[in-house]
Protein backbone atom coordinates (compact mmCIF):
# COMPACT_ATOMS: atom_id res chain seq x y z
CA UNK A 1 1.45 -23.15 -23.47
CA UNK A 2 -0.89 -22.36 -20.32
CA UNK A 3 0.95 -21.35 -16.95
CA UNK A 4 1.59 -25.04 -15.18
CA UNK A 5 -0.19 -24.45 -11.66
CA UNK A 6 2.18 -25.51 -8.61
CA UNK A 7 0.59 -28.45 -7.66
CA UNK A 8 1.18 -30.52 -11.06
CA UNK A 9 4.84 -29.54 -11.18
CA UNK A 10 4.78 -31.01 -7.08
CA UNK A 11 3.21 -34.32 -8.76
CA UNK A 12 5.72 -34.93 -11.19
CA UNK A 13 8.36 -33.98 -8.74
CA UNK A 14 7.17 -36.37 -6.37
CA UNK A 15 6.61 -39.04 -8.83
CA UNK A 16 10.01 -38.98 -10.38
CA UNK A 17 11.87 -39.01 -6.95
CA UNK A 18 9.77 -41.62 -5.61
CA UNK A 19 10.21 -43.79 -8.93
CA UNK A 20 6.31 -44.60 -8.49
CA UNK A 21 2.73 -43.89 -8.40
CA UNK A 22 1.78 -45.49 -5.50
CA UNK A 23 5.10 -44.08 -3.38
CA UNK A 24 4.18 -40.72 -4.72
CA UNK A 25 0.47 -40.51 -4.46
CA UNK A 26 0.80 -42.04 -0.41
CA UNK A 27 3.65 -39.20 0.23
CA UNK A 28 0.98 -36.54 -0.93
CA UNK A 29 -1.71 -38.21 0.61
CA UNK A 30 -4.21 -38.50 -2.58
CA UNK A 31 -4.92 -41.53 -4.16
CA UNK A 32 -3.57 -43.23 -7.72
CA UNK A 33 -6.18 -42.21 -10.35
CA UNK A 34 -6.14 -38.47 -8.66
CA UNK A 35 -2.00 -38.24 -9.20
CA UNK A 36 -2.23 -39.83 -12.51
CA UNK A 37 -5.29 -37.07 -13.44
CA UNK A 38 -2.44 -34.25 -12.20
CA UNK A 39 0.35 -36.05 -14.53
CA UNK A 40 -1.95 -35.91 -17.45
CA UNK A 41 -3.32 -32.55 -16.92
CA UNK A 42 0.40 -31.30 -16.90
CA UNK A 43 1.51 -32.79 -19.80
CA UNK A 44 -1.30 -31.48 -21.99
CA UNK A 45 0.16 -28.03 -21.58
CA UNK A 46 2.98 -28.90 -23.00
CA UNK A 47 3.75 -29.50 -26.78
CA UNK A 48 6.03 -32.49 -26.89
CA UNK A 49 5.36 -35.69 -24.79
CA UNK A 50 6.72 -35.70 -21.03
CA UNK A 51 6.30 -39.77 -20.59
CA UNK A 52 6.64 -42.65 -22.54
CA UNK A 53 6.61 -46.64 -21.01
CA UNK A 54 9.23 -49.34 -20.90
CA UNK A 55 6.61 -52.17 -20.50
CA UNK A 56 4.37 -51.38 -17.85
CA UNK A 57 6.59 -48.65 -16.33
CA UNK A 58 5.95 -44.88 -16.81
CA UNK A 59 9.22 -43.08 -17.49
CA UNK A 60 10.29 -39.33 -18.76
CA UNK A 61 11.06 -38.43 -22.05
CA UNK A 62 14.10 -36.46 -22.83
CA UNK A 63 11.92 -33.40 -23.14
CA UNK A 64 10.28 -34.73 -19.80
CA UNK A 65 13.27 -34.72 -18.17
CA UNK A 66 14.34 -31.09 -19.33
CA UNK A 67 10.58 -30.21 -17.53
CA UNK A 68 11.21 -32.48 -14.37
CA UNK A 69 14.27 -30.24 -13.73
CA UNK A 70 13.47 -26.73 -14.41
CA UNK A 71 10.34 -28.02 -12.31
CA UNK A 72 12.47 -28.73 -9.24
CA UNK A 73 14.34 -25.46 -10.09
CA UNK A 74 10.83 -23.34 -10.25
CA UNK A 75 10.05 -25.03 -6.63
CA UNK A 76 13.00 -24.35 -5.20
CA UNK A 77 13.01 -20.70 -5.91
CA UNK A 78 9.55 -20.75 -4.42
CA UNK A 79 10.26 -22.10 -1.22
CA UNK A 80 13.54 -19.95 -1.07
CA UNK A 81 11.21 -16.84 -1.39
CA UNK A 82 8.57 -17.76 1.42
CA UNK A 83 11.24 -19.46 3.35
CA UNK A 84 13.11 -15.47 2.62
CA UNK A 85 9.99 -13.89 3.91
CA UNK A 86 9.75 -15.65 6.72
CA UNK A 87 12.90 -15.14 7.82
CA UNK A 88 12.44 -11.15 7.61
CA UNK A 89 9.03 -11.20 9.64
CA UNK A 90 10.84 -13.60 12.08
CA UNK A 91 13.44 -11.41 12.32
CA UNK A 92 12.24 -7.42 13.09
CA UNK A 93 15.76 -6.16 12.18
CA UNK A 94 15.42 -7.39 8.62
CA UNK A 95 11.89 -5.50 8.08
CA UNK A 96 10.69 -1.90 7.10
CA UNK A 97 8.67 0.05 8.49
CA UNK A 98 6.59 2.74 5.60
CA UNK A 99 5.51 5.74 7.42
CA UNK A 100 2.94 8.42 6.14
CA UNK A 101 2.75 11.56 8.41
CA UNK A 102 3.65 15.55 7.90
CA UNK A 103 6.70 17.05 7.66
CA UNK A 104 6.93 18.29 11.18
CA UNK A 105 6.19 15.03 12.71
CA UNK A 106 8.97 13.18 11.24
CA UNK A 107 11.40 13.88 14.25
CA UNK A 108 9.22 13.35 16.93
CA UNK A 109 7.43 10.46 15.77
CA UNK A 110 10.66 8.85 14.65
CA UNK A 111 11.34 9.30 18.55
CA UNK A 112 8.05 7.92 19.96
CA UNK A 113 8.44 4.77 17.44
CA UNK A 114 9.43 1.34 18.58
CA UNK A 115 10.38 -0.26 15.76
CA UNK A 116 13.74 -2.38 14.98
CA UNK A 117 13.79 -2.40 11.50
CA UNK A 118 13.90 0.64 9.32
CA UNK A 119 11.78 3.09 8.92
CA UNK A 120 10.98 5.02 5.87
CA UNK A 121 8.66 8.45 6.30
CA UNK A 122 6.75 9.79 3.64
CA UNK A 123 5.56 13.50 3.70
CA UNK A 124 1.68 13.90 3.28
CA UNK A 125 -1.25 15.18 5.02
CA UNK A 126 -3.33 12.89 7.48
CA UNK A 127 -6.20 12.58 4.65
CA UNK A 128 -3.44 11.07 2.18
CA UNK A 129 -1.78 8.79 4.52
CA UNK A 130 -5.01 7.32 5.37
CA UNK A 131 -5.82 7.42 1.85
CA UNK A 132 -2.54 5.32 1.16
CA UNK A 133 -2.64 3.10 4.36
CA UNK A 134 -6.08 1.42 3.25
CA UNK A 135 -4.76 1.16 -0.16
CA UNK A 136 -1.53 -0.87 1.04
CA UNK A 137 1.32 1.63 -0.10
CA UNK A 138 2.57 2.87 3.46
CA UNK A 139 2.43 0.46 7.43
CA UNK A 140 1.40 3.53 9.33
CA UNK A 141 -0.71 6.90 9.14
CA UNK A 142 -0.27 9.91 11.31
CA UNK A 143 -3.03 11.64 11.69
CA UNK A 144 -4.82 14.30 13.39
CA UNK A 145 -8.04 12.31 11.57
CA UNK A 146 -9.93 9.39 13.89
CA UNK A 147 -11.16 7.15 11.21
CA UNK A 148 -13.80 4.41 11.63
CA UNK A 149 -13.02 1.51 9.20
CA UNK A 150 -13.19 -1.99 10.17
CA UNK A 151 -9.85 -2.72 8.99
CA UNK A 152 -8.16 0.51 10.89
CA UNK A 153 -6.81 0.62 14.48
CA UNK A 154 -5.81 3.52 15.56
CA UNK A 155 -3.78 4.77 19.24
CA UNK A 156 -2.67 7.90 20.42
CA UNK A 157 0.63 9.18 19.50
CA UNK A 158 1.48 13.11 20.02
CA UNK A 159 -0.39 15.34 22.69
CA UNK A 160 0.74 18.68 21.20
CA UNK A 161 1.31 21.54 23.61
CA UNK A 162 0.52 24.97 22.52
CA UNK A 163 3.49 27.50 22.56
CA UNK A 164 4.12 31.31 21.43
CA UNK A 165 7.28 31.00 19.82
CA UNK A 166 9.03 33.99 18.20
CA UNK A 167 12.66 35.23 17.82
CA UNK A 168 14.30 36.53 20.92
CA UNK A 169 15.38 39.62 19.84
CA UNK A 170 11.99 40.59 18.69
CA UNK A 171 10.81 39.40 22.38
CA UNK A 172 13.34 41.34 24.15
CA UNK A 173 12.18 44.88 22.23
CA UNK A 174 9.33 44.54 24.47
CA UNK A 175 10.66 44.56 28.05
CA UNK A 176 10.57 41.88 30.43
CA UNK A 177 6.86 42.03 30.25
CA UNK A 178 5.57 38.34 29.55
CA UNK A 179 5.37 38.36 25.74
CA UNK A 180 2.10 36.36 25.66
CA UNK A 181 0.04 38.58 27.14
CA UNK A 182 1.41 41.83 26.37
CA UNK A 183 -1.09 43.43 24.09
CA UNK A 184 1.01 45.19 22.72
CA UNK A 185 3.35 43.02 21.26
CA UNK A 186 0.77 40.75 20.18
CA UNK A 187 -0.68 43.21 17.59
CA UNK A 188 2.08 45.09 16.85
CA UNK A 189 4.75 42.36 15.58
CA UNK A 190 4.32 40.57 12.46
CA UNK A 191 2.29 37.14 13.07
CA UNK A 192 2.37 34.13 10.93
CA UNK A 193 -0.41 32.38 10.82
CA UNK A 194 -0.82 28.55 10.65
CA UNK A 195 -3.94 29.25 7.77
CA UNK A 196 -6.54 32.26 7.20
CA UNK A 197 -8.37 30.41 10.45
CA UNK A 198 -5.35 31.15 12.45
CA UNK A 199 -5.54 27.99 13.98
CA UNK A 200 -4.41 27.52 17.45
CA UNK A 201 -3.52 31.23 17.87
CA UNK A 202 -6.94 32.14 17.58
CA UNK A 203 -8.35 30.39 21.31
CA UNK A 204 -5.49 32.15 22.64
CA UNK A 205 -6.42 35.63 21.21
CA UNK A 206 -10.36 35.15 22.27
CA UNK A 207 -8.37 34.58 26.19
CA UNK A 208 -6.65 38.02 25.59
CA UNK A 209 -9.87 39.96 24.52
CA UNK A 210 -8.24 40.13 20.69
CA UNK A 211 -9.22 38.94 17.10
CA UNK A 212 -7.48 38.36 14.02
CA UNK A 213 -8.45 41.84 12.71
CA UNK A 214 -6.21 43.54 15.33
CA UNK A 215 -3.21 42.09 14.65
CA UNK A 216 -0.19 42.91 12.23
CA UNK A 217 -1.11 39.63 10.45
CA UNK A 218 2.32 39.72 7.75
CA UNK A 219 2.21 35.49 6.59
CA UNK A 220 -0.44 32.65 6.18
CA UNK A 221 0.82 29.61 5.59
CA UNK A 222 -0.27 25.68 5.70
CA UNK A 223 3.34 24.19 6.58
CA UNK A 224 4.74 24.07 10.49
CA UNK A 225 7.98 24.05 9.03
CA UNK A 226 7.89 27.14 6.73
CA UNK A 227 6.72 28.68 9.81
CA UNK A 228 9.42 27.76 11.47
CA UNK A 229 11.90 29.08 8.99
CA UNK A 230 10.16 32.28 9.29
CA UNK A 231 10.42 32.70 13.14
CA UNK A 232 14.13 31.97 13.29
CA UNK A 233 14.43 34.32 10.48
CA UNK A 234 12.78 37.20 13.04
CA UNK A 235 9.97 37.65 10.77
CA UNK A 236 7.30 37.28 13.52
CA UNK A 237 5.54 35.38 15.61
CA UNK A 238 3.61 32.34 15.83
CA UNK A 239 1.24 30.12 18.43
CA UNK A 240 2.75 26.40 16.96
CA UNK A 241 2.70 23.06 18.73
CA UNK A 242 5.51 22.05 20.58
CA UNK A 243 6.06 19.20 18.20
CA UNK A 244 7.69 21.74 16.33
CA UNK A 245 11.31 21.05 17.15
CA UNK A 246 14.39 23.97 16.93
CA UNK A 247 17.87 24.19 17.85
CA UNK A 248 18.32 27.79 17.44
CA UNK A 249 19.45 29.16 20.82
CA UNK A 250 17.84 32.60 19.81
CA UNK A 251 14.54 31.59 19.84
CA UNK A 252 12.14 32.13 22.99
CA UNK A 253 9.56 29.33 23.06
CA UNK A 254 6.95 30.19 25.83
CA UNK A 255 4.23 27.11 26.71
CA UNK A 256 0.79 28.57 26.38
CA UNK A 257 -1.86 27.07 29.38
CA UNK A 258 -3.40 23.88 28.10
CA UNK A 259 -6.96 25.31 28.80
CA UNK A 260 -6.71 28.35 26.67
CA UNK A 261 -5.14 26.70 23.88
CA UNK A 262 -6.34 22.89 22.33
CA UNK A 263 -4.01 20.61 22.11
CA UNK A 264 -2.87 19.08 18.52
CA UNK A 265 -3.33 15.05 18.84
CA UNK A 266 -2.47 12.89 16.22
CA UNK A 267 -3.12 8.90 16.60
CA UNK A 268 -0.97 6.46 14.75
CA UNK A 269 -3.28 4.45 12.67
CA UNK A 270 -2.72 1.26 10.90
CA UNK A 271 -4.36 -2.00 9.17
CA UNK A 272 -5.57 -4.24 12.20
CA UNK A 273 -4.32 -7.09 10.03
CA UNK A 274 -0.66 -5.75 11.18
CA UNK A 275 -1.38 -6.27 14.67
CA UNK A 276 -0.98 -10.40 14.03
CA UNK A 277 3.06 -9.51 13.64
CA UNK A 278 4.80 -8.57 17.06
CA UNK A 279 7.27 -5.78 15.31
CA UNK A 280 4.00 -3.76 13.82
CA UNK A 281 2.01 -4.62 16.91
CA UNK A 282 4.48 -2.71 19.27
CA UNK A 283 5.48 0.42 17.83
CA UNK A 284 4.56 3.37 20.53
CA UNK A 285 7.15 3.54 23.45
């Protein structure tokens, strides 16, 4: 048997409950011949009969019958589910929110998000949540990335401020001198580097007259987080963006000059076609 299509199962609906073709084919506005084209089309999917006559009158079979009511069934679930659907993008607090940014930006983005519903973050990179936004499997992208797609808006989310941030102790072997631009605790403690690049601490070393070869570099590594870890440890230091949230007590965080350092600025992104709902059209504070 083929798949019945939605329509023909409306037609017999409407037919049976209005107890005629004429009453049914006014109530959904098409004429006689077109309803009784729908009928006939439906029952030829079928392998047993669905109507048989009592004189001039078109009635159901006993199989018809059995069809006529998981028919009003099948419709009724439909409805329920758009009618469900509505009701969740009616109501924000019924909706989620799929989020795609890195690790480090989870607690500070779940901050700067206005959102009612719930939100669900997904670890990636800014190349896969785009990747994954334009392919439908997450709402939102953070990313450091400005794409230009016709189906992508994207707004500015996190101005990242540059800071040295290292373990106090380490700090106070050094004096009272201001850390960051003490020479020699700059080469001389163990530095962890964001990647081989040493992004970020690398505009801040050209300020102080240094390069990468002069200092005690002792970790590389691609993850603000790990780096982290490392600092509160008192296994270095590190220039990170002050997105990078602690609650150790112990660690000094020092805010570089905006000028010597760039900022980090990552834009929430998502599918313009989101914009036509008010809960995904207002989610920066």
């Amino acid at each position: 048997m083929k798949n019945p299509q939605t329509s023909q199962m409306i037609a017999l609906v409407q037919f049976v409950d209005s107890g005629s073709l004429e009453k049914a084919a006014t109530q959904l506005n098409i004429t006689q011949p077109a309803l009784s084209m729908q009928l006939k089309r439906f029952e030829d999917q079928f392998k047993f009969p669905l109507f048989d006559y009592v004189g001039k009158k078109k009635v159901l079979t006993p199989y018809g019958e059995a069809i006529y009511k998981e028919s009003v069934r099948l419709l009724n679930e439909i409805q329920s589910s758009f009618d469900g659907i509505e009701r969740i993008f009616g109501h924000p607090k019924d909706q989620l929110l799929r989020v795609g940014c890195r690790r480090e930006l989870i607690q500070i983005s779940r901050e700067k998000l206005k959102f009612e519903g719930t939100i669900q973050f997904f670890p990636m990179t800014s190349k896969e949540a785009i990747a994954k936004l334009l392919s439908q499997e997450i709402d939102v992208a953070i990313s450091r990335e400005l794409v230009s797609s016709s189906e992508l808006t994207a707004k500015l989310l996190i101005s990242n401020k540059p800071c040295l941030m290292v373990h106090s102790e380490l700090a106070a072997a050094y004096g009272k001198r201001s850390i960051e631009t003490n020479k020699k605790f700059l080469t001389e403690v163990p530095v962890i580097l964001y990647d081989k690049k040493g992004s970020m601490l690398s505009d801040w070393l050209i300020r102080m007259d240094l390069n990468l070869s002069q200092l005690n570099v002792k970790y590389i590594c691609d993850d603000w987080l790990t780096i982290l870890d490392f600092i509160e440890a008192g296994a270095g230091y590190s220039v990170v963006p002050d997105s990078l949230i602690t609650t150790n007590e112990l660690i000094k965080s020092i805010e570089l000059p905006k000028n010597s350092v760039p900022s980090y600025e990552y834009f929430l992104v998502q599918r313009k076609s989101s914009l036509k709902f008010p809960a995904f059209s207002r989610l920066i504070k």
